[in-house]
C-alpha atoms as a PDB file:
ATOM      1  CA  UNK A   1     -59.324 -65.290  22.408  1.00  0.00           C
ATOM      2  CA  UNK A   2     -59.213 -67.445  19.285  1.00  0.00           C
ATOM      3  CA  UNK A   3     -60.947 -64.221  17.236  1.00  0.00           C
ATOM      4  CA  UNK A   4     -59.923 -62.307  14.314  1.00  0.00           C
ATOM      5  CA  UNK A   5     -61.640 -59.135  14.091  1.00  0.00           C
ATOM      6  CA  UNK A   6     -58.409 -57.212  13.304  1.00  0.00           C
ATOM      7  CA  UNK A   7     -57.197 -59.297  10.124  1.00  0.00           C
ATOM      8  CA  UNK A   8     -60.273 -61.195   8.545  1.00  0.00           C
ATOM      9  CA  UNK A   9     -58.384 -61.463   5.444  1.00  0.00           C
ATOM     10  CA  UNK A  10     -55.909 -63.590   7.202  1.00  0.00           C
ATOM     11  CA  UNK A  11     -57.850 -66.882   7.713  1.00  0.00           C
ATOM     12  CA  UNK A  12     -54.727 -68.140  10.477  1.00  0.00           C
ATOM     13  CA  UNK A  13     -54.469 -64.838  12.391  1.00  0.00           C
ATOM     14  CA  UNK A  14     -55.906 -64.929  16.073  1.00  0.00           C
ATOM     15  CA  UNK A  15     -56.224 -61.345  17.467  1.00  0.00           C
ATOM     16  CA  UNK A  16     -53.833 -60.084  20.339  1.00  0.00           C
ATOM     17  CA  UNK A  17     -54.616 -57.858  23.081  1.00  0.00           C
ATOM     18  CA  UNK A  18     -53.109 -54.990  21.479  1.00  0.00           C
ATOM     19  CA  UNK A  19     -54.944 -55.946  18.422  1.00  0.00           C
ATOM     20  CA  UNK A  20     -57.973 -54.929  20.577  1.00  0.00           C
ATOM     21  CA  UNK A  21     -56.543 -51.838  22.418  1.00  0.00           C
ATOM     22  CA  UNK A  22     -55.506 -50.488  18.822  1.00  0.00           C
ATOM     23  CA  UNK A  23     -59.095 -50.045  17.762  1.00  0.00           C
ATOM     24  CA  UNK A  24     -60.301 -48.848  20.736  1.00  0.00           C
ATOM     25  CA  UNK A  25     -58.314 -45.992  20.163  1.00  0.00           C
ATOM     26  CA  UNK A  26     -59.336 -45.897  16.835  1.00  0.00           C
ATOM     27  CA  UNK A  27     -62.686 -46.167  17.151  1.00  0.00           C
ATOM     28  CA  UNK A  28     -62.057 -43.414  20.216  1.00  0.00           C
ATOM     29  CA  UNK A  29     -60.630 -41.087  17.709  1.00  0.00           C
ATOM     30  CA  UNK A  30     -63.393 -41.440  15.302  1.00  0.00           C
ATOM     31  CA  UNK A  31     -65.839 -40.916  17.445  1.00  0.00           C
ATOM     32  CA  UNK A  32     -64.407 -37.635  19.173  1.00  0.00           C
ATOM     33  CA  UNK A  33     -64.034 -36.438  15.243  1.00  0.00           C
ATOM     34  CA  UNK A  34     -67.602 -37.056  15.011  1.00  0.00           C
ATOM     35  CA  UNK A  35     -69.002 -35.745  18.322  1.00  0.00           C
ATOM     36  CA  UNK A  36     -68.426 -32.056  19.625  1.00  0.00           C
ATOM     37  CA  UNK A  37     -67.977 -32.030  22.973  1.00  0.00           C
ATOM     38  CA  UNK A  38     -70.761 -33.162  25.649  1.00  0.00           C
ATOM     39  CA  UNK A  39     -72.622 -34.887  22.570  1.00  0.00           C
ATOM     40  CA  UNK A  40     -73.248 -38.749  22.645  1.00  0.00           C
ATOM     41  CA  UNK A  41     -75.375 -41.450  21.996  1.00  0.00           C
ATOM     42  CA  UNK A  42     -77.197 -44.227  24.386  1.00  0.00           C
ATOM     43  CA  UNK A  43     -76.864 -47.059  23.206  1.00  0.00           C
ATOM     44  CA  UNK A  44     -78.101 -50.978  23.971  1.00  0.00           C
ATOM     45  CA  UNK A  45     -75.358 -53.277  24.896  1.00  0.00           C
ATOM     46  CA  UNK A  46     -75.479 -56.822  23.015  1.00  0.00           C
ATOM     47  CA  UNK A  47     -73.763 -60.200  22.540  1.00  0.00           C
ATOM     48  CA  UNK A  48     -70.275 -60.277  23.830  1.00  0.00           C
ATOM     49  CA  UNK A  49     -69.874 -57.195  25.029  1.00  0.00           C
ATOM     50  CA  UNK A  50     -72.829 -58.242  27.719  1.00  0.00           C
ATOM     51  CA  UNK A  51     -70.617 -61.669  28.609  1.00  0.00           C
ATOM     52  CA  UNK A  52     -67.722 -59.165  29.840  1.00  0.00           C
ATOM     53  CA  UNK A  53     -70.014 -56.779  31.873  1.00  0.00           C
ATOM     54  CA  UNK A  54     -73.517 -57.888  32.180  1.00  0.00           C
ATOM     55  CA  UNK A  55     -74.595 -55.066  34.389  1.00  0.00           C
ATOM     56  CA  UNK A  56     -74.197 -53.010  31.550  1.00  0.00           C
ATOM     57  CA  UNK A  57     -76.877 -53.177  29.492  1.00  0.00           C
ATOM     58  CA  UNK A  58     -77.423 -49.670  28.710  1.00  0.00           C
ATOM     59  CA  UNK A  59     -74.791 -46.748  28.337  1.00  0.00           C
ATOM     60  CA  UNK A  60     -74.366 -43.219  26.857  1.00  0.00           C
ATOM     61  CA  UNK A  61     -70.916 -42.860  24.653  1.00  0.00           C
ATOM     62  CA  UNK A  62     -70.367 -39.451  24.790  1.00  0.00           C
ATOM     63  CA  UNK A  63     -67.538 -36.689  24.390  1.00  0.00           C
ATOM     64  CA  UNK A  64     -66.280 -34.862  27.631  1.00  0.00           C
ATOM     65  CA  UNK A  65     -63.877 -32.357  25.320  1.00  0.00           C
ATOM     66  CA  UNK A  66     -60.975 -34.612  26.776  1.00  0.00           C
ATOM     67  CA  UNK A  67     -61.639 -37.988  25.820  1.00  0.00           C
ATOM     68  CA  UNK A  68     -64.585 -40.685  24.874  1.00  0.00           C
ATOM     69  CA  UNK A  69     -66.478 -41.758  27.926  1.00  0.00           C
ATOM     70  CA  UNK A  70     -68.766 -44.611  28.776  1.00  0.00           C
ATOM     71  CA  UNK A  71     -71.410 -43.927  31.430  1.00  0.00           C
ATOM     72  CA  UNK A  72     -74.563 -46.342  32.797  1.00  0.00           C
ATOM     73  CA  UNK A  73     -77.813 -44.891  31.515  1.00  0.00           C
ATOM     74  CA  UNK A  74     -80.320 -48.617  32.422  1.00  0.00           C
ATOM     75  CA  UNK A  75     -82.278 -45.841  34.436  1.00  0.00           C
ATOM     76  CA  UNK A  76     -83.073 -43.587  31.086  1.00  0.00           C
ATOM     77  CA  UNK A  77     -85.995 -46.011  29.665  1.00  0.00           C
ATOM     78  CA  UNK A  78     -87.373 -42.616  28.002  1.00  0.00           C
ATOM     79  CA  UNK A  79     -84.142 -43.236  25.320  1.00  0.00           C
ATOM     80  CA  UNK A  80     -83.881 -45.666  22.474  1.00  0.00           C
ATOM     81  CA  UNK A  81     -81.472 -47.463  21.693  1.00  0.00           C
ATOM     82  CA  UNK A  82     -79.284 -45.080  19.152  1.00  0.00           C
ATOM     83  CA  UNK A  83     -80.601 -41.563  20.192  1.00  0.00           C
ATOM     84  CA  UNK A  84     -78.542 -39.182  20.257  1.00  0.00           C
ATOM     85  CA  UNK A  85     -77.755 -37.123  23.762  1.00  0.00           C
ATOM     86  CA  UNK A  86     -76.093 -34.134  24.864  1.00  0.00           C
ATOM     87  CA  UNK A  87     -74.468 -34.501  28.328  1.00  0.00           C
ATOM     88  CA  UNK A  88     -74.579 -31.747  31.204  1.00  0.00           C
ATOM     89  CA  UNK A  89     -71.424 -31.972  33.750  1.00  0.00           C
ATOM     90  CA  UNK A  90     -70.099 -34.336  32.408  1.00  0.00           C
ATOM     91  CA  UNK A  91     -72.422 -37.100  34.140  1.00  0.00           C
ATOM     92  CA  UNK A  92     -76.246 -36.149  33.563  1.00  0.00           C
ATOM     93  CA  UNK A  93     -78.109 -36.484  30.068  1.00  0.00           C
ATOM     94  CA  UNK A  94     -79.874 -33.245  29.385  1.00  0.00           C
ATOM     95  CA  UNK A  95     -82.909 -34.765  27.425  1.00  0.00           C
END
């Protein structure tokens, strides 16, 4: 992986895979502080992330109550890029 998100002060660390899962779940936590539940955002996938999934272009991030989920929104071209959604069942954006 040869990347050091994780440790940037640390010019000779290379991130780990459990570097990586750590802040997902940190970044999961924040964001399920942040959203109440069935709220998200759509957002435009970029860079990297695109070079692991590059059918992904386009997905709502969104709190089910439970947990953070990712969903495929590339059929909502009525949404920009950072608006902000509320979800119905789980699996439809209500606006």
């Amino acid at each position: 992986m040869d990347k050091n998100y994780t440790k940037p002060h640390d010019k000779d660390y290379k991130d780990t895979p459990e570097d990586y899962l750590w802040l997902v779940m940190a970044f999961g936590r924040a964001l399920s502080a942040m959203l109440g539940d069935g709220q998200g955002i759509l957002i435009d996938m970029k860079a990297d992330a695109l070079k692991i999934r590059p059918e992904a272009k386009r997905v709502v991030v969104f709190n089910d109550g439970k947990m953070i989920r990712v969903v495929d929104a590339s059929e909502r071209t009525d949404l920009k890029d950072g608006d902000r959604i509320q979800m119905i069942d789980k699996n439809f954006i209500s606006n």
